[in-house]
N, C-alpha and C. Protein backbone atom coordinates (compact mmCIF):
# COMPACT_ATOMS: atom_id res chain seq x y z
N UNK A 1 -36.03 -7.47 2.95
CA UNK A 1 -35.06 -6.68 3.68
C UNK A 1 -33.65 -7.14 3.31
N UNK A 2 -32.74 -6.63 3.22
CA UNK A 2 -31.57 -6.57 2.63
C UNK A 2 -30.66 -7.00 3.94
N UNK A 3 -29.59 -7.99 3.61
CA UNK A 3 -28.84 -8.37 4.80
C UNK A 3 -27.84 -7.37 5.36
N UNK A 4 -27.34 -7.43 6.19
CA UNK A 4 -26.70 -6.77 7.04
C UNK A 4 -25.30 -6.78 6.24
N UNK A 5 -24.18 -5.70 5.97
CA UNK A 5 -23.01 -6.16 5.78
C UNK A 5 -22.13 -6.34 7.16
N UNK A 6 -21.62 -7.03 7.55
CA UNK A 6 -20.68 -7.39 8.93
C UNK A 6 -19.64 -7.41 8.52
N UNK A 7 -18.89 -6.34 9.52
CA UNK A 7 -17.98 -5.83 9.91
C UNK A 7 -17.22 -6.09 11.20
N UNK A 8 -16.15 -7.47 11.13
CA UNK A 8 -15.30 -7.29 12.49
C UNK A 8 -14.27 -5.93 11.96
N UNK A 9 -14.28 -5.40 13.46
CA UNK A 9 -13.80 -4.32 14.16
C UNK A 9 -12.63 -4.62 14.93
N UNK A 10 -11.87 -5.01 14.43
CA UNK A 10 -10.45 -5.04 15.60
C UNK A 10 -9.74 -3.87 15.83
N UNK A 11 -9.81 -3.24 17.51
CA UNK A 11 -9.38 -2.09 17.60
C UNK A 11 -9.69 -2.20 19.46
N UNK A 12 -7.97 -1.97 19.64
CA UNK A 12 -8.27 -1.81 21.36
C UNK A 12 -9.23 -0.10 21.70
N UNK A 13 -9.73 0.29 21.14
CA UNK A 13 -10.15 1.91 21.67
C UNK A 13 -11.73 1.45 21.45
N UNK A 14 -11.94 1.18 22.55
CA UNK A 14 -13.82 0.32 22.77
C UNK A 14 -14.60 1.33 22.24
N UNK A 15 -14.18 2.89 22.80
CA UNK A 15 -15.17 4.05 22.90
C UNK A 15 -14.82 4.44 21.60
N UNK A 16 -14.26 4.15 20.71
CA UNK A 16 -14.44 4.37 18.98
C UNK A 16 -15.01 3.37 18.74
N UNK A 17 -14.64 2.40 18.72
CA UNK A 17 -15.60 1.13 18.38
C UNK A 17 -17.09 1.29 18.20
N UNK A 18 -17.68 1.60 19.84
CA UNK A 18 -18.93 1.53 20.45
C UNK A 18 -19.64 2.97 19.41
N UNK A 19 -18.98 3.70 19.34
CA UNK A 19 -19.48 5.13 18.26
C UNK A 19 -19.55 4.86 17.03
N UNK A 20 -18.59 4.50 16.59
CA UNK A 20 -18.55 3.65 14.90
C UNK A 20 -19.89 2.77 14.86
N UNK A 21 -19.68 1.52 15.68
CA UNK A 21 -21.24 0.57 15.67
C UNK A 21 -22.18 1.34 15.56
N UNK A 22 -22.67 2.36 16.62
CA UNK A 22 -24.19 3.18 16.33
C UNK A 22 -24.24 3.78 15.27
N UNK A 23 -23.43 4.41 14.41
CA UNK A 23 -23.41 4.70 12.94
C UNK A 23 -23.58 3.65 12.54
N UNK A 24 -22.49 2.61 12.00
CA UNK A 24 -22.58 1.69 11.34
C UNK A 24 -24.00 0.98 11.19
N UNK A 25 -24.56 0.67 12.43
CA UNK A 25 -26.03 0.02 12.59
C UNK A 25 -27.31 0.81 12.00
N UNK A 26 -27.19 2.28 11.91
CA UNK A 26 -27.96 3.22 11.16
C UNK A 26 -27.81 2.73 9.98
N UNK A 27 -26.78 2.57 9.20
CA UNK A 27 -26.29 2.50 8.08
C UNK A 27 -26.36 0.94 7.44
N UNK A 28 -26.92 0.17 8.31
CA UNK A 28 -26.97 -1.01 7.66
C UNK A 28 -26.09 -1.64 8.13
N UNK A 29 -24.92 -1.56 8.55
CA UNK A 29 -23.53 -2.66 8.94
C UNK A 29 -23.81 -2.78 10.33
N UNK A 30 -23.48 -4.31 10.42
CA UNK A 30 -22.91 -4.72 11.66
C UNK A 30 -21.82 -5.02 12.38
N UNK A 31 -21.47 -4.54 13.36
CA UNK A 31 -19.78 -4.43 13.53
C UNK A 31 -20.60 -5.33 15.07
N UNK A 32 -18.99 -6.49 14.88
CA UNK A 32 -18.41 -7.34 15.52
C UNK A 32 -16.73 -6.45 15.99
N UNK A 33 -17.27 -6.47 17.13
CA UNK A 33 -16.06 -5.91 17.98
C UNK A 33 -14.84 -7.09 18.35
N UNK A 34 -13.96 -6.77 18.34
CA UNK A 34 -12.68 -7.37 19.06
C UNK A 34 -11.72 -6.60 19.45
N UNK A 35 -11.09 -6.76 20.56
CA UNK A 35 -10.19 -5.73 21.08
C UNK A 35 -8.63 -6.25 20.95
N UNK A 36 -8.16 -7.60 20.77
CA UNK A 36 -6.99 -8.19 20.56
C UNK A 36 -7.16 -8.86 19.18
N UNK A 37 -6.16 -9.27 18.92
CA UNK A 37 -5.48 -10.10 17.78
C UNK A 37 -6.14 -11.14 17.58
N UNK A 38 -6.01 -12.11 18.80
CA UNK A 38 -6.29 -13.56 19.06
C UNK A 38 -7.74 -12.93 18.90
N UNK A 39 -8.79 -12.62 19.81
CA UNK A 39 -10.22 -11.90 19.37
C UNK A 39 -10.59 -11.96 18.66
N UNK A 40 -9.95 -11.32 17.47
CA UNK A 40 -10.48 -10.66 16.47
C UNK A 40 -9.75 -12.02 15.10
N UNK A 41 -8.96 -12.27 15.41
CA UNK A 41 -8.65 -13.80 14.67
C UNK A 41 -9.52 -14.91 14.59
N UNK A 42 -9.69 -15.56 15.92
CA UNK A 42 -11.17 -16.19 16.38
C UNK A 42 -12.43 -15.42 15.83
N UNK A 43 -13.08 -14.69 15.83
CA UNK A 43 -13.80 -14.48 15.61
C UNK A 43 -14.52 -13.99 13.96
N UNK A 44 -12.83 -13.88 13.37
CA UNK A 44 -12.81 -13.87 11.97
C UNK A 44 -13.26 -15.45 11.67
N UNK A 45 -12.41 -16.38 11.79
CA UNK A 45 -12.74 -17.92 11.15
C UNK A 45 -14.47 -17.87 12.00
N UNK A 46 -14.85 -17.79 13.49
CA UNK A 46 -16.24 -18.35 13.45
C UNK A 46 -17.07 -17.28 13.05
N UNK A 47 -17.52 -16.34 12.89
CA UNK A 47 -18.33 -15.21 12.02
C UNK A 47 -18.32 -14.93 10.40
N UNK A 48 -17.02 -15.34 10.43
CA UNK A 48 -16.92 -14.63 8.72
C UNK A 48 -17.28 -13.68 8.29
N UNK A 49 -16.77 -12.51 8.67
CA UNK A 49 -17.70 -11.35 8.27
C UNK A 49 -17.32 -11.05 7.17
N UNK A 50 -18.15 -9.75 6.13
CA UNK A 50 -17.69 -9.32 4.85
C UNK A 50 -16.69 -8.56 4.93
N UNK A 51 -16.38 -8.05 5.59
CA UNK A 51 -14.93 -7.41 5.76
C UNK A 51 -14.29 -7.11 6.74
N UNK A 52 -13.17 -6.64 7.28
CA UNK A 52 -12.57 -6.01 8.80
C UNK A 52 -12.01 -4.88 8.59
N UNK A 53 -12.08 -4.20 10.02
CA UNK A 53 -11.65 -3.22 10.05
C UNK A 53 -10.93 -2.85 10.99
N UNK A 54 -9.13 -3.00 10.66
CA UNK A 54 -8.52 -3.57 11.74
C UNK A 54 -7.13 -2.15 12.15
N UNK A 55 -7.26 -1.59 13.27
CA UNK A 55 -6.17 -0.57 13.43
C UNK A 55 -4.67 -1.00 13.79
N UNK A 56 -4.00 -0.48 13.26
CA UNK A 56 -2.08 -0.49 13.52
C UNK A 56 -1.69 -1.08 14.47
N UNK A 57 -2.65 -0.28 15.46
CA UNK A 57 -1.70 -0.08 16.47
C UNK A 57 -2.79 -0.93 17.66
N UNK A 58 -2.50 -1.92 18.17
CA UNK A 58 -3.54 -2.78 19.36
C UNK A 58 -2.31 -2.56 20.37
N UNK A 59 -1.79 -3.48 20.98
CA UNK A 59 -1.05 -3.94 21.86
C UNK A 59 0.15 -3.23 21.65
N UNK A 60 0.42 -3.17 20.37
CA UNK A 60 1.91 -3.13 20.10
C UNK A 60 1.72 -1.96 19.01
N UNK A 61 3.30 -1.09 18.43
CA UNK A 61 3.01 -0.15 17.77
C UNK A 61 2.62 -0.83 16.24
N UNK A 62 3.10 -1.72 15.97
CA UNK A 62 2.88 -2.21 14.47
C UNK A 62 2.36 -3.91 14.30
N UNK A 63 1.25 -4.14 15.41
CA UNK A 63 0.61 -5.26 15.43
C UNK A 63 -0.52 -5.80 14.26
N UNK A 64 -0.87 -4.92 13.85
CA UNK A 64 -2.11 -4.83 12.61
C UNK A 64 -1.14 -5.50 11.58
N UNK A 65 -0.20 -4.88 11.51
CA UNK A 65 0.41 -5.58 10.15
C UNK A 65 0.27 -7.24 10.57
N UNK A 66 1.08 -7.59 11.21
CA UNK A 66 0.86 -8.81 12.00
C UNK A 66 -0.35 -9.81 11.53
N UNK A 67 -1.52 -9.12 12.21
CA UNK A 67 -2.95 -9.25 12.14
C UNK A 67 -3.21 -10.00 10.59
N UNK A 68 -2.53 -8.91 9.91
CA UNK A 68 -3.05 -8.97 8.98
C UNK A 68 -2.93 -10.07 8.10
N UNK A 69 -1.24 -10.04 7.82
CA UNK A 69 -0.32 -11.22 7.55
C UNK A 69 -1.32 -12.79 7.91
N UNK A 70 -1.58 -12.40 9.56
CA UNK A 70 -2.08 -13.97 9.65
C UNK A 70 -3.42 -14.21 8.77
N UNK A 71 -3.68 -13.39 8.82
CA UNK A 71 -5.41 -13.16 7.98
C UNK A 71 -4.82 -13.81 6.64
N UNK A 72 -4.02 -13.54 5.93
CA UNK A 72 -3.83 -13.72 4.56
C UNK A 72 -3.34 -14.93 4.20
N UNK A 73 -2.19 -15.36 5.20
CA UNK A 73 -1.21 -16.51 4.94
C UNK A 73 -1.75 -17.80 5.58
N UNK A 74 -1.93 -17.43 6.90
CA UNK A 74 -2.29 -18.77 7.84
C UNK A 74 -3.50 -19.09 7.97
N UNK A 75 -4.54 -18.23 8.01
CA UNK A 75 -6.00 -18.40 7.55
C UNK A 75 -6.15 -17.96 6.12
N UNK A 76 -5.48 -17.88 5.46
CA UNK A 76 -5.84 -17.85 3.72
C UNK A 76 -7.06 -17.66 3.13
N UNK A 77 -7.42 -16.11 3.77
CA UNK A 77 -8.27 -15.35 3.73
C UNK A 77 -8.58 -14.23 2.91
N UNK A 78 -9.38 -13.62 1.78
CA UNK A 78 -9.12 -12.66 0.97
C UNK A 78 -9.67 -11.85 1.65
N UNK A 79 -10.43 -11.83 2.86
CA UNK A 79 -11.71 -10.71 3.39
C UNK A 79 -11.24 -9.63 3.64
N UNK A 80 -11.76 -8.45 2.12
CA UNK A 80 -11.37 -7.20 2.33
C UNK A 80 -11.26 -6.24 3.86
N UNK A 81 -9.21 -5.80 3.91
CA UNK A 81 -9.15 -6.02 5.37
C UNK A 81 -9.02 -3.87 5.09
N UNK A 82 -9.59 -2.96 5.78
CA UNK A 82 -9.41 -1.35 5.84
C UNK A 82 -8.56 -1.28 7.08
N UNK A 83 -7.35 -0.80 6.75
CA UNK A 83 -6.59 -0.72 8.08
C UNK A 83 -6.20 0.91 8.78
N UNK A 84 -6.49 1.18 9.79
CA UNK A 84 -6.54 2.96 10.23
C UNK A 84 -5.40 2.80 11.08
N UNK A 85 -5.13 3.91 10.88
CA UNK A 85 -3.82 4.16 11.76
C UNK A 85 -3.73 5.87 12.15
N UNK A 86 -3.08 6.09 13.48
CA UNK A 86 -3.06 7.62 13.71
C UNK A 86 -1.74 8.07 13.84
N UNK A 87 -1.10 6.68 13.03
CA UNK A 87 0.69 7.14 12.88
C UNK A 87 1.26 8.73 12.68
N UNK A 88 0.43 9.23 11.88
CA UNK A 88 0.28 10.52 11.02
C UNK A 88 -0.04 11.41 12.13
N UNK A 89 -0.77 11.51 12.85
CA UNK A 89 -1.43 12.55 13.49
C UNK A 89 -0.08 12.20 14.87
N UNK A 90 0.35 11.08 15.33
CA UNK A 90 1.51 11.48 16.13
C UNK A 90 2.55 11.67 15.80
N UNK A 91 2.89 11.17 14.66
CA UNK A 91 4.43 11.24 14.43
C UNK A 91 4.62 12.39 13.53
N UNK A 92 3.62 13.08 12.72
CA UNK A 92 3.45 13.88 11.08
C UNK A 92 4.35 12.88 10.10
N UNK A 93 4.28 11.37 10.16
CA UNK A 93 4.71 11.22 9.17
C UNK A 93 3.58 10.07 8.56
N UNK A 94 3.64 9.86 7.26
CA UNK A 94 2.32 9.21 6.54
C UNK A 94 2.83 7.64 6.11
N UNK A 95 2.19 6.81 6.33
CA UNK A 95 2.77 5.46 5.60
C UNK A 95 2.04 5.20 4.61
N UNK A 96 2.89 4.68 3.47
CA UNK A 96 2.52 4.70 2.03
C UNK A 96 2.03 3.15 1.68
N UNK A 97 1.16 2.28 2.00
CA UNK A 97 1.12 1.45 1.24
C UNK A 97 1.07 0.70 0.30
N UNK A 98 0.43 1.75 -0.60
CA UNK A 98 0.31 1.68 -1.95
C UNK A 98 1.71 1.49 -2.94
N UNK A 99 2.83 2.11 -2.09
CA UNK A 99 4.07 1.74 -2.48
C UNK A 99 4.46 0.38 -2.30
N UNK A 100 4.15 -0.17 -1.39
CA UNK A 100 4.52 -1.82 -0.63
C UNK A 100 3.19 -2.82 -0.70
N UNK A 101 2.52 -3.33 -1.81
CA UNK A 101 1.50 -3.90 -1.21
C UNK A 101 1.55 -5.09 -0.73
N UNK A 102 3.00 -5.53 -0.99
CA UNK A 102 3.03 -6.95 -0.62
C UNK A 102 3.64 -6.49 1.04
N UNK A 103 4.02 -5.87 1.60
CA UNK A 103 4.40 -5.91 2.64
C UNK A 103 3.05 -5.17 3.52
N UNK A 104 1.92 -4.69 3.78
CA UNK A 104 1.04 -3.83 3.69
C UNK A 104 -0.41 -4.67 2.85
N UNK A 105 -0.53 -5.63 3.40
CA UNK A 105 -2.00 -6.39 1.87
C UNK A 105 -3.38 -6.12 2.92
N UNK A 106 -3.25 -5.03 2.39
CA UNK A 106 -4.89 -4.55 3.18
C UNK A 106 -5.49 -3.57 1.60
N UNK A 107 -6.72 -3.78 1.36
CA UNK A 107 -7.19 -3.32 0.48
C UNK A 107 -7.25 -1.60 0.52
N UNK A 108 -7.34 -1.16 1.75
CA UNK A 108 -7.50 0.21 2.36
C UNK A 108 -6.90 0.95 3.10
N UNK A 109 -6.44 1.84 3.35
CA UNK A 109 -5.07 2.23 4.39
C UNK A 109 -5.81 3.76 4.59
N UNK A 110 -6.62 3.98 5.20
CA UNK A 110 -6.52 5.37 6.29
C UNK A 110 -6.08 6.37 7.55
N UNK A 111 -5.87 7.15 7.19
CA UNK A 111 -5.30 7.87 8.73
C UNK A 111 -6.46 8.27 9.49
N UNK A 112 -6.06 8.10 10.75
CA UNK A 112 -7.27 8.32 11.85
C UNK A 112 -6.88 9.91 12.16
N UNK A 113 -7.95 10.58 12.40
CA UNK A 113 -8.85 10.53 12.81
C UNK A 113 -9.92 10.32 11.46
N UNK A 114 -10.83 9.48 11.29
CA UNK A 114 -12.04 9.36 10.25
C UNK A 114 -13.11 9.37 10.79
N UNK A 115 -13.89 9.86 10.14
CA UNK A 115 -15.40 9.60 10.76
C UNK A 115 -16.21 8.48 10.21
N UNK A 116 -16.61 7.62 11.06
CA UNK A 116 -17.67 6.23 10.81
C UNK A 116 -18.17 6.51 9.01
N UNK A 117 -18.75 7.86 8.91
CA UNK A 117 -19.35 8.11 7.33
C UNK A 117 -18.24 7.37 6.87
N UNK A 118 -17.04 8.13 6.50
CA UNK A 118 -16.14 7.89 5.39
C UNK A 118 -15.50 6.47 5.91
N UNK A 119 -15.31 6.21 6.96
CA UNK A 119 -14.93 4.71 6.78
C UNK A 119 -16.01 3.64 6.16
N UNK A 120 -17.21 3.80 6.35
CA UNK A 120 -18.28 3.03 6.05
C UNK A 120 -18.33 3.37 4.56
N UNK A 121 -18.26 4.79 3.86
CA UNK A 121 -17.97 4.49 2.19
C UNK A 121 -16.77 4.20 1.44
N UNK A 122 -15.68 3.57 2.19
CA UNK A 122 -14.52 2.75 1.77
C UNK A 122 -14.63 0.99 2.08
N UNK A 123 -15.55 0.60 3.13
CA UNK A 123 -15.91 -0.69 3.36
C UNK A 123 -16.73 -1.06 2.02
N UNK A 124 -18.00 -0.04 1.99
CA UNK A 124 -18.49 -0.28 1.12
C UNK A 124 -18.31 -0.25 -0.98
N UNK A 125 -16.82 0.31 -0.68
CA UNK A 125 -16.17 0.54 -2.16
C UNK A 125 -15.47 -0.99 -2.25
N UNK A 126 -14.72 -0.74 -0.98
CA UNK A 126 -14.08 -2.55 -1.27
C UNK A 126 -14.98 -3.75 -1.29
N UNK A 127 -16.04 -3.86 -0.88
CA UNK A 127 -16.86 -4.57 -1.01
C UNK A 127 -18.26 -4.83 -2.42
N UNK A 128 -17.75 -3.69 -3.31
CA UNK A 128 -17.79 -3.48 -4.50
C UNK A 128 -19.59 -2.85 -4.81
N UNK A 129 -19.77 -2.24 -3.48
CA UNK A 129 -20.85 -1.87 -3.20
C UNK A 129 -21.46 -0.16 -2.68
N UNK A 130 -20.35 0.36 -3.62
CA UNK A 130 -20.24 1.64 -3.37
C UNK A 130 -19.29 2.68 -3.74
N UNK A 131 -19.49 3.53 -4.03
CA UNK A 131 -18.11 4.80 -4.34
C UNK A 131 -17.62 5.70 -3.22
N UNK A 132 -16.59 5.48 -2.85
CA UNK A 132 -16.10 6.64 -2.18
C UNK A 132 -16.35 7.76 -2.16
């Protein structure tokens, strides 16, 4: 039997979370939930999962970046990070990361609304285990 790929989930919106997991778990992944920063920080160093999947916006409007930063610099971490955001769908305007990657170091940058499918075949592209 083939191992599980694990997936922390950092994202204050439980009831996406909890919907994503029952896909995800069909699909083979296991998602590790966290709803804060600190959460989902902790639980990055004791789990180690194969990748995260961490949204914009927690607490604050531009906390993920944050998140992320610490992921990279202070825990000196490569673990392919997919970051969603629904910046787009409130504001109509799109953030470009691909322009900034040093400011923006997440392997993946989607706008929400996505469905569990297509986020789960971008985990699995960065994880070099699949095509989009």
């Amino acid at each position: 039997m083939t191992e599980k790929i694990r997936v922390l989930f950092i994202d204050d919106d439980s009831d996406f979370v909890k919907a994503a997991g029952v896909v995800f778990d069909s699909m083979g992944l296991e998602v590790i939930p966290a709803s804060t920063e600190a959460e989902g920080l902790h639980k990055l160093q004791a789990q180690q999962p194969d990748a995260v999947v961490l949204d914009l916006v927690l607490e604050n409007v531009d906390e993920g970046f944050s998140v992320v930063r610490k992921i990279r610099n202070r825990l000196n971490s490569d673990v392919p990070v997919v970051m969603l955001s629904s910046l787009a769908e409130i504001t109509g305007r799109s953030l470009k990361p691909e322009e900034h990657p040093d400011y923006y170091p997440v392997n993946r940058f989607l706008e929400k609304p996505v469905s569990a499918g297509t986020l789960i075949r971008h985990i699995r592209d960065v994880l070099g285990k699949g095509d989009v």
